[in-house]
C-alpha atoms as a PDB file:
ATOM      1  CA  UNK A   1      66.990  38.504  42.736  1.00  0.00           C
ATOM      2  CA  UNK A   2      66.108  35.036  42.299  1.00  0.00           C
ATOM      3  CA  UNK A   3      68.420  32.181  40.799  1.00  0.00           C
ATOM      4  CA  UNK A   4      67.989  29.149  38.914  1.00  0.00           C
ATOM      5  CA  UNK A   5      71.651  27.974  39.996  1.00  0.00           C
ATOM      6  CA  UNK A   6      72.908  26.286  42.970  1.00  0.00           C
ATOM      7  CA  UNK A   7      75.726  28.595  44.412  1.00  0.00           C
ATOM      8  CA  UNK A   8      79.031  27.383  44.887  1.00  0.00           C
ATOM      9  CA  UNK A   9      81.122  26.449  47.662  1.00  0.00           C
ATOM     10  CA  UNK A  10      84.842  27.286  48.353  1.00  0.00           C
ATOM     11  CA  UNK A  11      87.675  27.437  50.749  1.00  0.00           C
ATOM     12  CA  UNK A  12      89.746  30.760  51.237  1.00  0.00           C
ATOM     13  CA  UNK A  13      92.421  30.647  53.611  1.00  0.00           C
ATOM     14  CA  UNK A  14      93.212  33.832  55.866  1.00  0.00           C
ATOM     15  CA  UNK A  15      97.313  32.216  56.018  1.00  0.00           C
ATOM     16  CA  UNK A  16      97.281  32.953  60.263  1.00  0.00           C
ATOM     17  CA  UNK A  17     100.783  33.207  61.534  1.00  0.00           C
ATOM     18  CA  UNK A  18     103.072  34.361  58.188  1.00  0.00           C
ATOM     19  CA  UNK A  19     105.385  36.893  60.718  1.00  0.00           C
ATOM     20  CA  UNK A  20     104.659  38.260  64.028  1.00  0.00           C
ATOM     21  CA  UNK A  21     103.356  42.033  62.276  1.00  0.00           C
ATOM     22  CA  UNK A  22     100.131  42.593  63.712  1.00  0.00           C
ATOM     23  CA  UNK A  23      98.328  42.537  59.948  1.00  0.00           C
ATOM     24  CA  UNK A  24     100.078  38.605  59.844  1.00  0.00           C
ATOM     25  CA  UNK A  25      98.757  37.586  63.275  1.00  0.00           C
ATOM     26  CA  UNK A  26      96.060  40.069  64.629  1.00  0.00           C
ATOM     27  CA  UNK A  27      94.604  40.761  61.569  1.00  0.00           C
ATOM     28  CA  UNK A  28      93.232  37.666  60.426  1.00  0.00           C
ATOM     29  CA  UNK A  29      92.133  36.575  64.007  1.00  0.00           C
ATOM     30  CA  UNK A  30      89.951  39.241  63.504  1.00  0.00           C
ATOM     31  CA  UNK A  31      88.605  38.827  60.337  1.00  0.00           C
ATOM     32  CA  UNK A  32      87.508  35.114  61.351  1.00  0.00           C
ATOM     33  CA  UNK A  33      85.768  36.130  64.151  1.00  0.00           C
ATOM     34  CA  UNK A  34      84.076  38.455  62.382  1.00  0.00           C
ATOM     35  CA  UNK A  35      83.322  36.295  59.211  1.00  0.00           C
ATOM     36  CA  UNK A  36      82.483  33.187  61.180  1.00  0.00           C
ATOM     37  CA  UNK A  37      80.560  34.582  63.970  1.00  0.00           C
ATOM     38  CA  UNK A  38      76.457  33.511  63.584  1.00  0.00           C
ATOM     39  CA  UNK A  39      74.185  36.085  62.205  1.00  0.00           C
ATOM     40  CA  UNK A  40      71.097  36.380  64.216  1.00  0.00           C
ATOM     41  CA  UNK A  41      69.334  37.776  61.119  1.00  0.00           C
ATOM     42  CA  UNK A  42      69.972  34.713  59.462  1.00  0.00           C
ATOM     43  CA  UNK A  43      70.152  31.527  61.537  1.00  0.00           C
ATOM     44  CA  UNK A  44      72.854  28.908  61.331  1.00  0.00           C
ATOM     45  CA  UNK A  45      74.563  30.999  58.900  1.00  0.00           C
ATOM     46  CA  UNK A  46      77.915  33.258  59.561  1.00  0.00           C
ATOM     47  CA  UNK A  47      78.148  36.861  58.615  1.00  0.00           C
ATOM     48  CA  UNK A  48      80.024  36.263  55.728  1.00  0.00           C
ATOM     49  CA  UNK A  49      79.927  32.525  54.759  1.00  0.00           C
ATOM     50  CA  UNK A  50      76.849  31.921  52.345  1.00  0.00           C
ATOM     51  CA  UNK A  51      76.335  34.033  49.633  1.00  0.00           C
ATOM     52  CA  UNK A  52      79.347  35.981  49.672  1.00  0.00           C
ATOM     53  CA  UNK A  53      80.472  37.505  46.537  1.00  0.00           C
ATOM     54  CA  UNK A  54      83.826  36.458  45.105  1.00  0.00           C
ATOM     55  CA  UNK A  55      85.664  37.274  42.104  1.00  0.00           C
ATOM     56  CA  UNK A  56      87.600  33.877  41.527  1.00  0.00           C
ATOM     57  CA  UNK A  57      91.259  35.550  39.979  1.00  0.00           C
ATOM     58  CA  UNK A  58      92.712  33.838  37.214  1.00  0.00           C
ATOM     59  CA  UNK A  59      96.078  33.119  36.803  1.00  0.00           C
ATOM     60  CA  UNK A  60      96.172  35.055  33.666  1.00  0.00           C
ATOM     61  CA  UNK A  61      93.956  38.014  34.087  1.00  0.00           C
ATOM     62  CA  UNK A  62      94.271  39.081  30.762  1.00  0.00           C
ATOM     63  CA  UNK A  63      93.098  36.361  29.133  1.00  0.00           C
ATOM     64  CA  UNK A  64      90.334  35.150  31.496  1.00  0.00           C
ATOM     65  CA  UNK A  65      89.168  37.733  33.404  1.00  0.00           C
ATOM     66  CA  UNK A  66      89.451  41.171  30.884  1.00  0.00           C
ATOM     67  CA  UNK A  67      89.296  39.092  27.894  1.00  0.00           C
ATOM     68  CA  UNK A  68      86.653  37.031  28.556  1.00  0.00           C
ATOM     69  CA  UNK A  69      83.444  37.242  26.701  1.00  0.00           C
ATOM     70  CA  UNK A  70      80.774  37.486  29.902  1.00  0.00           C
ATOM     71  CA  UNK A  71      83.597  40.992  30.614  1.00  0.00           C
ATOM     72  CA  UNK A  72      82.348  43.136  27.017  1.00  0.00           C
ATOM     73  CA  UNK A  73      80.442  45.518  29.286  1.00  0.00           C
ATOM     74  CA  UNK A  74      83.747  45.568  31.993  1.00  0.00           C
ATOM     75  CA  UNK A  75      85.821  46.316  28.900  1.00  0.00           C
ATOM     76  CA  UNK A  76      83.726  49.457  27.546  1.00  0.00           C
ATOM     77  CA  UNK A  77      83.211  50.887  31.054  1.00  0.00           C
ATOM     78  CA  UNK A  78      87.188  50.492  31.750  1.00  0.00           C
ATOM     79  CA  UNK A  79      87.836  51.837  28.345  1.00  0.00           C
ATOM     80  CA  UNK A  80      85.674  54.949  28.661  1.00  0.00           C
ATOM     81  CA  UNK A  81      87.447  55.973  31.779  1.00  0.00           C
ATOM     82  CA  UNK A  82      90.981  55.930  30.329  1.00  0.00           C
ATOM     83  CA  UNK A  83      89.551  57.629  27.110  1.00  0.00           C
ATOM     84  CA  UNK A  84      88.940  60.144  29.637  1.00  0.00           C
ATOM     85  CA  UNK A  85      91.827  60.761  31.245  1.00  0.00           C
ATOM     86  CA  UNK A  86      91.121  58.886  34.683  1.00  0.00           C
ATOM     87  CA  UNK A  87      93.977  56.768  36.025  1.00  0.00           C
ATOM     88  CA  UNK A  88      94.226  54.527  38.886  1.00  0.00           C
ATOM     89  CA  UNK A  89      97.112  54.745  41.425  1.00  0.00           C
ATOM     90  CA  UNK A  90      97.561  53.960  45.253  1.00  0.00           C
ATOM     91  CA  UNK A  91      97.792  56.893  47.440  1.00  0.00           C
ATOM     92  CA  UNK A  92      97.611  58.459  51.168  1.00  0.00           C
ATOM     93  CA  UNK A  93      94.528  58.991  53.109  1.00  0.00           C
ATOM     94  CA  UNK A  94      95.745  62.141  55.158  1.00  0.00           C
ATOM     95  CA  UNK A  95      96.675  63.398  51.363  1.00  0.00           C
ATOM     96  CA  UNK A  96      93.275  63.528  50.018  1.00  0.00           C
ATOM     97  CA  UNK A  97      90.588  64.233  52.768  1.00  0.00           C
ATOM     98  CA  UNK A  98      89.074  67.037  50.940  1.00  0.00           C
ATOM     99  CA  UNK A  99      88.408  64.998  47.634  1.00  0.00           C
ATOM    100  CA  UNK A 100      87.199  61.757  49.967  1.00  0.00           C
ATOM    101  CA  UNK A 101      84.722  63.989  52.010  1.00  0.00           C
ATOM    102  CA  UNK A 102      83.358  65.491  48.614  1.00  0.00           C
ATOM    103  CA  UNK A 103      82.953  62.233  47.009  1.00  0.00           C
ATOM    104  CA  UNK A 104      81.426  60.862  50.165  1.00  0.00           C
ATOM    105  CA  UNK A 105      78.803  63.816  50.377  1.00  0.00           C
ATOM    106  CA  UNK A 106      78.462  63.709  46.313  1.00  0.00           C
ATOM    107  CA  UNK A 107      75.133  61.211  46.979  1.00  0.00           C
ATOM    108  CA  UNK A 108      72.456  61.985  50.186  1.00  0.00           C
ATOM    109  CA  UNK A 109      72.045  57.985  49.440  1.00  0.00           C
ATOM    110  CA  UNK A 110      73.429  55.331  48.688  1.00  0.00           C
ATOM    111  CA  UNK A 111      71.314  51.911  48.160  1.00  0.00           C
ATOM    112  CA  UNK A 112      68.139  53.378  49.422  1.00  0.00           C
ATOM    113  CA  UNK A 113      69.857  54.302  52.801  1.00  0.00           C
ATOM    114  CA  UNK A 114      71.168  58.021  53.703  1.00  0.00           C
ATOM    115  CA  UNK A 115      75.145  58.425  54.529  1.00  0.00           C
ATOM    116  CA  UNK A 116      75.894  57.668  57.679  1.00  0.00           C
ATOM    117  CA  UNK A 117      77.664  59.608  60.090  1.00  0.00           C
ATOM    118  CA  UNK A 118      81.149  57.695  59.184  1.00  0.00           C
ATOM    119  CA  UNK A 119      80.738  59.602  56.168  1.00  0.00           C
ATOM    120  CA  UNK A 120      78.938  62.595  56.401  1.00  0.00           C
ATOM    121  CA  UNK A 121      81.448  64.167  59.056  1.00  0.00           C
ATOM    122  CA  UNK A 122      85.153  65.176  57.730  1.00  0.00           C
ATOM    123  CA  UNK A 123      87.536  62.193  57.565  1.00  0.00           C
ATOM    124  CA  UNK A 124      90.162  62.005  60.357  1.00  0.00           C
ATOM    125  CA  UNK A 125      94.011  62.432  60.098  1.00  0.00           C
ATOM    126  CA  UNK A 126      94.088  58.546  59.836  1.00  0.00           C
ATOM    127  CA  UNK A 127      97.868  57.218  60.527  1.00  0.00           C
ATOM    128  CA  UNK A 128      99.338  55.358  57.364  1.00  0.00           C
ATOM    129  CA  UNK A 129     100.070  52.081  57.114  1.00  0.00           C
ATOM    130  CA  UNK A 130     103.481  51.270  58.620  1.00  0.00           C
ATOM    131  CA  UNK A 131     105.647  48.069  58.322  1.00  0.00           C
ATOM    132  CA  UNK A 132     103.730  46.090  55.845  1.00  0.00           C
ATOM    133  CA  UNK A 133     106.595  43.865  54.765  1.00  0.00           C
ATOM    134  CA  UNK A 134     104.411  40.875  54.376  1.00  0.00           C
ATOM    135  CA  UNK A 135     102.560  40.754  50.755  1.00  0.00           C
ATOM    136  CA  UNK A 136      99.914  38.709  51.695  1.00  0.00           C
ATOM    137  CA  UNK A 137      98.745  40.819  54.549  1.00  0.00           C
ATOM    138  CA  UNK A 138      98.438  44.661  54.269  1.00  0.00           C
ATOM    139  CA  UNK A 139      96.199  47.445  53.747  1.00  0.00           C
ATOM    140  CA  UNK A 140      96.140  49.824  51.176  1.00  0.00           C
ATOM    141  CA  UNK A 141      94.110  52.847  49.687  1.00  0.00           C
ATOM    142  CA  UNK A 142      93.566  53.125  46.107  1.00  0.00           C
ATOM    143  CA  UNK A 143      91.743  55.181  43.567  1.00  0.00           C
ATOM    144  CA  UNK A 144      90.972  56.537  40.510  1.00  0.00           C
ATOM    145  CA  UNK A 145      92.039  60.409  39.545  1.00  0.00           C
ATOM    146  CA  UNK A 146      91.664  63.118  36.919  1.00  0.00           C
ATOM    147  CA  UNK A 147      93.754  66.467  36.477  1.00  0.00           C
ATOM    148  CA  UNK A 148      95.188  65.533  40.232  1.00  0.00           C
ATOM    149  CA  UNK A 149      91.904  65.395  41.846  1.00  0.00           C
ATOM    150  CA  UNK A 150      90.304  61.738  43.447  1.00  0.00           C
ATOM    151  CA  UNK A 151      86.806  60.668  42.018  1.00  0.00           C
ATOM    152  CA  UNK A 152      86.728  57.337  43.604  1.00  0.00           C
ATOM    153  CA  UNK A 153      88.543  55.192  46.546  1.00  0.00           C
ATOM    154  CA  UNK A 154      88.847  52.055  48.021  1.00  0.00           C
ATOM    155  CA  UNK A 155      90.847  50.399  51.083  1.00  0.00           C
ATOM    156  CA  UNK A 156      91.852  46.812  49.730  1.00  0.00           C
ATOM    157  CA  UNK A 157      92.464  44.189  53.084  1.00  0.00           C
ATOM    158  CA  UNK A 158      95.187  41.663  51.849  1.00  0.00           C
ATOM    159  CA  UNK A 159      94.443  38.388  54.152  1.00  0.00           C
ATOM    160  CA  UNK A 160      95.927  35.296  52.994  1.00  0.00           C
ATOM    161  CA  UNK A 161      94.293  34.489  49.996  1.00  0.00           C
ATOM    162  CA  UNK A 162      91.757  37.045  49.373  1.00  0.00           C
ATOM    163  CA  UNK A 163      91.483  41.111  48.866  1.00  0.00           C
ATOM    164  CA  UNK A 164      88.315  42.606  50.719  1.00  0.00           C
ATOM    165  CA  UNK A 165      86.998  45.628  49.347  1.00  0.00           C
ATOM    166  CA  UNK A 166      86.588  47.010  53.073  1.00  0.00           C
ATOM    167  CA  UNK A 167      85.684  50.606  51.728  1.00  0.00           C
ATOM    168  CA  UNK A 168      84.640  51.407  48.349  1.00  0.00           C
ATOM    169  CA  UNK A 169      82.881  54.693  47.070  1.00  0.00           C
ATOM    170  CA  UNK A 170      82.897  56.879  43.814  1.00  0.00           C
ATOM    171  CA  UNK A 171      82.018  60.421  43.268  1.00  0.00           C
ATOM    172  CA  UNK A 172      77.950  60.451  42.690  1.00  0.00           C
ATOM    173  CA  UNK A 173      78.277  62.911  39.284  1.00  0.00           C
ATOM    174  CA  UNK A 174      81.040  60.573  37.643  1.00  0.00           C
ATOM    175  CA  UNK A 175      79.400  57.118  38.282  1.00  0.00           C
ATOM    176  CA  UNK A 176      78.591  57.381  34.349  1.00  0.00           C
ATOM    177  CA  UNK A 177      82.352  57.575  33.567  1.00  0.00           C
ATOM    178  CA  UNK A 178      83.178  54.003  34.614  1.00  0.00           C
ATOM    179  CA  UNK A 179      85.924  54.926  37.602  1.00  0.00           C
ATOM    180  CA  UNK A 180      84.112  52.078  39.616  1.00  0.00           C
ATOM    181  CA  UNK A 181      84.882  49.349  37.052  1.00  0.00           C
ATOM    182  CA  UNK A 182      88.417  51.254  36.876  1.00  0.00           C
ATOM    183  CA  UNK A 183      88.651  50.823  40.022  1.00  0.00           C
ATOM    184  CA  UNK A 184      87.916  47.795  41.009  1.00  0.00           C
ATOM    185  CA  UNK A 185      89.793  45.721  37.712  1.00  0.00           C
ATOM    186  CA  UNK A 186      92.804  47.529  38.400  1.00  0.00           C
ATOM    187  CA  UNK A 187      92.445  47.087  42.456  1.00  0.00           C
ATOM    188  CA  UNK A 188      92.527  43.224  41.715  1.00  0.00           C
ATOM    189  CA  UNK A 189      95.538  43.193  38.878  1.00  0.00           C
ATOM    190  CA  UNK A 190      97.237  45.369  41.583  1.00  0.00           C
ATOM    191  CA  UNK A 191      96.682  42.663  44.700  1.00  0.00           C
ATOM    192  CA  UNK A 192      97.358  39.829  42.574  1.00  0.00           C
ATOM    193  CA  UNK A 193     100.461  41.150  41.246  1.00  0.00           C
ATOM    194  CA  UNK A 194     101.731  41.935  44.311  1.00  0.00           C
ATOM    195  CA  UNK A 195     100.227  39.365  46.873  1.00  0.00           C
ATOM    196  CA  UNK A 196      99.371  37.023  44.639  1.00  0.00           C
ATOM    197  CA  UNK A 197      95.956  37.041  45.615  1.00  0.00           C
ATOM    198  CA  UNK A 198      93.600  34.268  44.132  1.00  0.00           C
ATOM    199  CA  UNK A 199      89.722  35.773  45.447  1.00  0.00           C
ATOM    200  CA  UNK A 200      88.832  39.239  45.934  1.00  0.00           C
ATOM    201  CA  UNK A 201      85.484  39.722  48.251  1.00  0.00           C
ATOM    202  CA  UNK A 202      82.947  42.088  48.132  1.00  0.00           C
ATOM    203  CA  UNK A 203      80.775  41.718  50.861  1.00  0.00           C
ATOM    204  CA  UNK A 204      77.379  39.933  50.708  1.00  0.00           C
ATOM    205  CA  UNK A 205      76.386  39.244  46.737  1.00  0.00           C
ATOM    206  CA  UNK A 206      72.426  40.191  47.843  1.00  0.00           C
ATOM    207  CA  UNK A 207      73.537  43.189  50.103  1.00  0.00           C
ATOM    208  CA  UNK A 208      72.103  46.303  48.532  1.00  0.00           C
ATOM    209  CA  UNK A 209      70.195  47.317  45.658  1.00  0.00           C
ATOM    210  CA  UNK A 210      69.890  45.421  42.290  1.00  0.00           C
ATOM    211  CA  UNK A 211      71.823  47.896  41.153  1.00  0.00           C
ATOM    212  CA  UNK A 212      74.922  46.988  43.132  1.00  0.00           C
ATOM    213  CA  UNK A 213      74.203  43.599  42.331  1.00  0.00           C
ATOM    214  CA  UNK A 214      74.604  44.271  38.450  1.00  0.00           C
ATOM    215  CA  UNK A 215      77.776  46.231  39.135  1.00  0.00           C
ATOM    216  CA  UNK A 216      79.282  43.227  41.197  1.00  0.00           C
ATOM    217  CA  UNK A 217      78.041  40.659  38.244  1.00  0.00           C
ATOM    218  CA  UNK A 218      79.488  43.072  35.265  1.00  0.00           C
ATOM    219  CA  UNK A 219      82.905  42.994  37.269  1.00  0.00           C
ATOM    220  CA  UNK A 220      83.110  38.883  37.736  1.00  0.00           C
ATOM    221  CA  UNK A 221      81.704  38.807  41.066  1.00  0.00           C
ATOM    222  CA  UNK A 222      79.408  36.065  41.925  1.00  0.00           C
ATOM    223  CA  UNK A 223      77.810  34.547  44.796  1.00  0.00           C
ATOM    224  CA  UNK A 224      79.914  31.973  46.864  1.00  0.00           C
ATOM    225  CA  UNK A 225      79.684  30.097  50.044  1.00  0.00           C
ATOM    226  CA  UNK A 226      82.702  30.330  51.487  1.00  0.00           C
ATOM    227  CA  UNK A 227      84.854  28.118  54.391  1.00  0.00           C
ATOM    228  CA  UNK A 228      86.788  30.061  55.799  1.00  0.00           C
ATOM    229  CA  UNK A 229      90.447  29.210  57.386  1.00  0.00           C
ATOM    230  CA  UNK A 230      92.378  31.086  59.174  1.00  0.00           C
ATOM    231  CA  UNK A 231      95.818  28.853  59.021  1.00  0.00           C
ATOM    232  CA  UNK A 232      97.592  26.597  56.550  1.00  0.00           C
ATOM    233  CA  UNK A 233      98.796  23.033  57.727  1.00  0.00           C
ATOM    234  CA  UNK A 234     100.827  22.700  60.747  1.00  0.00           C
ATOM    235  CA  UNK A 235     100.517  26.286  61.988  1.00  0.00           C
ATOM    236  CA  UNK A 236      98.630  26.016  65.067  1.00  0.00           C
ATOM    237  CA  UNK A 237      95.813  28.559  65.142  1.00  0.00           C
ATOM    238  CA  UNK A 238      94.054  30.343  68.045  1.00  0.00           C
ATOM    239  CA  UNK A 239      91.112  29.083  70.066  1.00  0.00           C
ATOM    240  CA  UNK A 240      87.463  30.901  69.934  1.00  0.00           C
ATOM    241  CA  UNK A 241      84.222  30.632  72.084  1.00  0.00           C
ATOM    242  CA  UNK A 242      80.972  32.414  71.969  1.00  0.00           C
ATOM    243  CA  UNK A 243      80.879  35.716  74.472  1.00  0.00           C
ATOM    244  CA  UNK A 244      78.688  34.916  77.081  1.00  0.00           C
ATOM    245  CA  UNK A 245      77.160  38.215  77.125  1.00  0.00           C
ATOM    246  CA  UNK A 246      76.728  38.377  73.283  1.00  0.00           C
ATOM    247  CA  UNK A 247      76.298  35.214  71.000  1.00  0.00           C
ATOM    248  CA  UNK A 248      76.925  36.921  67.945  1.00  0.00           C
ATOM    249  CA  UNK A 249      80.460  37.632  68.923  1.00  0.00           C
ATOM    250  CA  UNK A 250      83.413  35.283  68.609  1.00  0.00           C
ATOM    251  CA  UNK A 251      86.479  35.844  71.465  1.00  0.00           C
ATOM    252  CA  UNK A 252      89.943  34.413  71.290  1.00  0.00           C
ATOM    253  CA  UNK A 253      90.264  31.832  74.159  1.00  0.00           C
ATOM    254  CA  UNK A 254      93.552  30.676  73.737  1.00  0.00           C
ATOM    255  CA  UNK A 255      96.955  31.807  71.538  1.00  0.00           C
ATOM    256  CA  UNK A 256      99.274  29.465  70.207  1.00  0.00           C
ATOM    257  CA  UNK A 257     103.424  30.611  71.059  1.00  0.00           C
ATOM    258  CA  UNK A 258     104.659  31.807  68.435  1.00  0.00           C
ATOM    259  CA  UNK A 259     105.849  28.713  65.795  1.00  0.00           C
ATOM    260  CA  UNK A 260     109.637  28.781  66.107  1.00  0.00           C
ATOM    261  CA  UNK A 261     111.622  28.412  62.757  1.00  0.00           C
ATOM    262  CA  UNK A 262     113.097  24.307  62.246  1.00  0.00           C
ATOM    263  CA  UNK A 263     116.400  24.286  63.405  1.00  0.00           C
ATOM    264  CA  UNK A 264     118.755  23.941  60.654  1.00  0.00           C
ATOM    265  CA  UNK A 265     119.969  20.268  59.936  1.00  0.00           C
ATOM    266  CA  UNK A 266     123.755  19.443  60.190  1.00  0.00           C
ATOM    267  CA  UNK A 267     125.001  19.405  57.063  1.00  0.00           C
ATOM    268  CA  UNK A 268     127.336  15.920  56.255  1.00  0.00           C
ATOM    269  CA  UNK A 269     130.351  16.231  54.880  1.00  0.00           C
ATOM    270  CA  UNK A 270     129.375  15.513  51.334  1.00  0.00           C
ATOM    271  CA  UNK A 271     126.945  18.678  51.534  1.00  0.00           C
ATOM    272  CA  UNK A 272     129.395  20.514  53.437  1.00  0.00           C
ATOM    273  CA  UNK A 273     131.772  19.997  50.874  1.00  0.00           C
ATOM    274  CA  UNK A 274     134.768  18.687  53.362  1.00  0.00           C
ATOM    275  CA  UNK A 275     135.955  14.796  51.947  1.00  0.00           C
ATOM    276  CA  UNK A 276     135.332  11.930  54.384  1.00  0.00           C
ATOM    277  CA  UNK A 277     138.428  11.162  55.942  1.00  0.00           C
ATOM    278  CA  UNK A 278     140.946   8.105  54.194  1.00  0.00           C
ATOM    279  CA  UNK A 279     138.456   8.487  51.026  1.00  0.00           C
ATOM    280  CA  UNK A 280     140.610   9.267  47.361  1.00  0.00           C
ATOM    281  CA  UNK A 281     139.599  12.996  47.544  1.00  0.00           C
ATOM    282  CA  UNK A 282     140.764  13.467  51.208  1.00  0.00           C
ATOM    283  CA  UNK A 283     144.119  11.619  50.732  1.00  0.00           C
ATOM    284  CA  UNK A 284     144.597  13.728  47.324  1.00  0.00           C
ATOM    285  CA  UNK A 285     144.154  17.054  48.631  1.00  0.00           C
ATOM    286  CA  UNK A 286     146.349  16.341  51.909  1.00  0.00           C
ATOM    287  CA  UNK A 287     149.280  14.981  49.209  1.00  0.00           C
ATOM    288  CA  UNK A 288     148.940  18.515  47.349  1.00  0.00           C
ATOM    289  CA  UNK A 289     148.739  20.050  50.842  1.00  0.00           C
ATOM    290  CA  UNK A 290     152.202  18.587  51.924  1.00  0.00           C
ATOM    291  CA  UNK A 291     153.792  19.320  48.306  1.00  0.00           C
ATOM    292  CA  UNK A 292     152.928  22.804  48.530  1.00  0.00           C
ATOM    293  CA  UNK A 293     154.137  23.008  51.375  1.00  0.00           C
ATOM    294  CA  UNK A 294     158.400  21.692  50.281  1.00  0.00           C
ATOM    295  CA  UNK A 295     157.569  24.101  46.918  1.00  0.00           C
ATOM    296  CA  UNK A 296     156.985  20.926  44.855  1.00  0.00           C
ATOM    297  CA  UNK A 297     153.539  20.781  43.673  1.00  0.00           C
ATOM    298  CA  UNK A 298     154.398  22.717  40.337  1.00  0.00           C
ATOM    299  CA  UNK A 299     157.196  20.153  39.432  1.00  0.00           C
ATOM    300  CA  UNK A 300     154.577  17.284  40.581  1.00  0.00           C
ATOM    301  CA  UNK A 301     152.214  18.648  37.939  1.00  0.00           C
ATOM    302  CA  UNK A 302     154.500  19.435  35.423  1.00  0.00           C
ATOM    303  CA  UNK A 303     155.622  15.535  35.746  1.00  0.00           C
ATOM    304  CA  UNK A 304     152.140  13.972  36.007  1.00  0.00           C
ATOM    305  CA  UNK A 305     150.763  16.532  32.611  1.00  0.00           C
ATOM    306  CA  UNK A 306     153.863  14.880  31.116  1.00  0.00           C
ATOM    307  CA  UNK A 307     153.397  11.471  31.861  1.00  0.00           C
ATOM    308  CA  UNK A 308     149.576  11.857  30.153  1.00  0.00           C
ATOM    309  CA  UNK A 309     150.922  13.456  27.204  1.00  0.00           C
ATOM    310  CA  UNK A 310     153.322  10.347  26.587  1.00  0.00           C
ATOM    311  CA  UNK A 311     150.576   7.798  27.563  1.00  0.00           C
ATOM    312  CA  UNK A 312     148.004   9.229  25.312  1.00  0.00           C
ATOM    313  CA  UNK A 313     150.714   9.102  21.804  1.00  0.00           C
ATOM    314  CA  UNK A 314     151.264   5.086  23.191  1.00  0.00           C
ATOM    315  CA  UNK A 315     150.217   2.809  20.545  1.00  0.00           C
ATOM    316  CA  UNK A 316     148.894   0.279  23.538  1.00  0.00           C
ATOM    317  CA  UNK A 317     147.007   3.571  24.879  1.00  0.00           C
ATOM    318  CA  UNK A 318     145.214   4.292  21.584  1.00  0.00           C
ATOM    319  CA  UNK A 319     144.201   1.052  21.075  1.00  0.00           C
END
């Protein structure tokens, strides 16, 4: 599909180094490697750094995204599945293999291509997700049901910044019923409620058949070249180099220690609340110390409310 715009450049941040979890450290090592690392097919390009299609997430969703006028045809398709009865909810892998492997062998193809084995063969008893305390890095399956039953799923990859549609499929006799545009506007209200994510990714913009391409554009996507990064300032990051035996593969060389938390200042006494010693406060609250301490502070106060009183009806106080 040809063009007559320049695409756009951006930076997304992968936010290396939020907690020592796996999905905050390992996790987006990974996914730079993988991004970053040259593509033969395409030289001096990355895998996934030109053309990469990116729905930029508004602030307000509502307004910008669902409510914008280039989303009409988002809006009917999203409105004809809830008119329907479909509804979108997160849910367990292990729970719904039988509904996953009919959905996956509901098409022989999919852009042109037959299912591969991944998909043709019965999923496996994947483990759940476990310990994802940190919002901005987790994985999570979602999709869209009827009467109980899953018509379409995705696995959403929180790094940093973004949400990668890392799997994404919908049963081949209810494409019609608009579960994919379901599923993908309420995947990114979801993440960005949640994780506060600001881009969602969905692969390469050109990668499959115009039809895929029109899907992508009717949901927001459009094509970006992206810099990647996998930490924000003053985390130090890992180290990469080229695999000797393969060049399209990117290894860690070197880890950073972990970044150890500031030490907490000293507080002074003014934040600590304690009086600097001979100042007004810290000789006043010694005096009601030691007067408390004979059984006089209530007379003392009685004394010094009276003495007020009489100043205040003074005729030299008034004036």
């Amino acid at each position: 599909m040809q063009r007559d715009v320049a695409v756009r450049s951006l930076s997304i941040n992968l936010e290396y180094g939020d907690s020592p979890h796996r999905t905050c450290s390992v996790s987006p090592v990974d996914r730079y490697a993988r991004f970053v690392a040259p593509d033969l097919e395409r030289p001096g390009r990355g895998r996934l750094t030109h053309g990469v299609s990116v729905l930029v997430i508004p602030d307000d969703i509502e307004r910008d995204w669902w409510g914008a006028p280039g989303s009409a045809y988002l809006r009917r398709r999203v409105r004809r599945a809830l008119r329907l009865g479909y509804e979108f909810r997160e849910f367990d892998f292990r729970d719904y293999r039988d509904d996953i492997y009919e959905i996956n062998l509901s098409k022989p193809e999919r852009q042109g291509k037959p299912m591969s084995a991944a998909y043709t063969e019965y999923p496996p008893d994947k483990a759940p997700f476990r310990g994802q305390t940190c919002p901005r890095h987790r994985n999570d399956y979602v999709g869209v049901f009827q009467g109980g039953r899953l018509f379409a799923y995705a696995l959403l990859r929180q790094c940093g910044e973004m949400v990668l549609f890392s799997e994404i499929l919908g049963h081949g006799e209810r494409l019609d019923d608009g579960i994919m545009y379901l599923l993908v506007f309420e995947s990114v209200k979801l993440r960005k409620k949640e994780s506060g994510a600001r881009y969602a990714v969905y692969h390469l913009h050109d990668a499959g058949s115009g039809g895929l391409r029109y899907f992508k554009e009717q949901a927001g996507f459009a094509p970006f070249d992206v810099h990647w990064e996998l930490g924000r300032p003053g985390v130090p990051v890992p180290t990469f180099a080229f695999d000797p035996d393969n060049p399209e593969v990117l290894r860690v060389v070197s880890t950073p220690p972990p970044v150890e938390p500031p030490a907490p200042a000293t507080p002074s006494r003014k934040s600590s609340g304690r009086p600097a010693r001979w100042s007004r406060r810290w000789v006043r609250e010694r005096a009601k110390a030691a007067l408390a301490a004979v059984g006089l502070l209530p007379t003392v106060r009685r004394v010094v409310g009276y003495v007020r009183k009489v100043r205040r009806r003074s005729p030299s106080h008034s004036r």
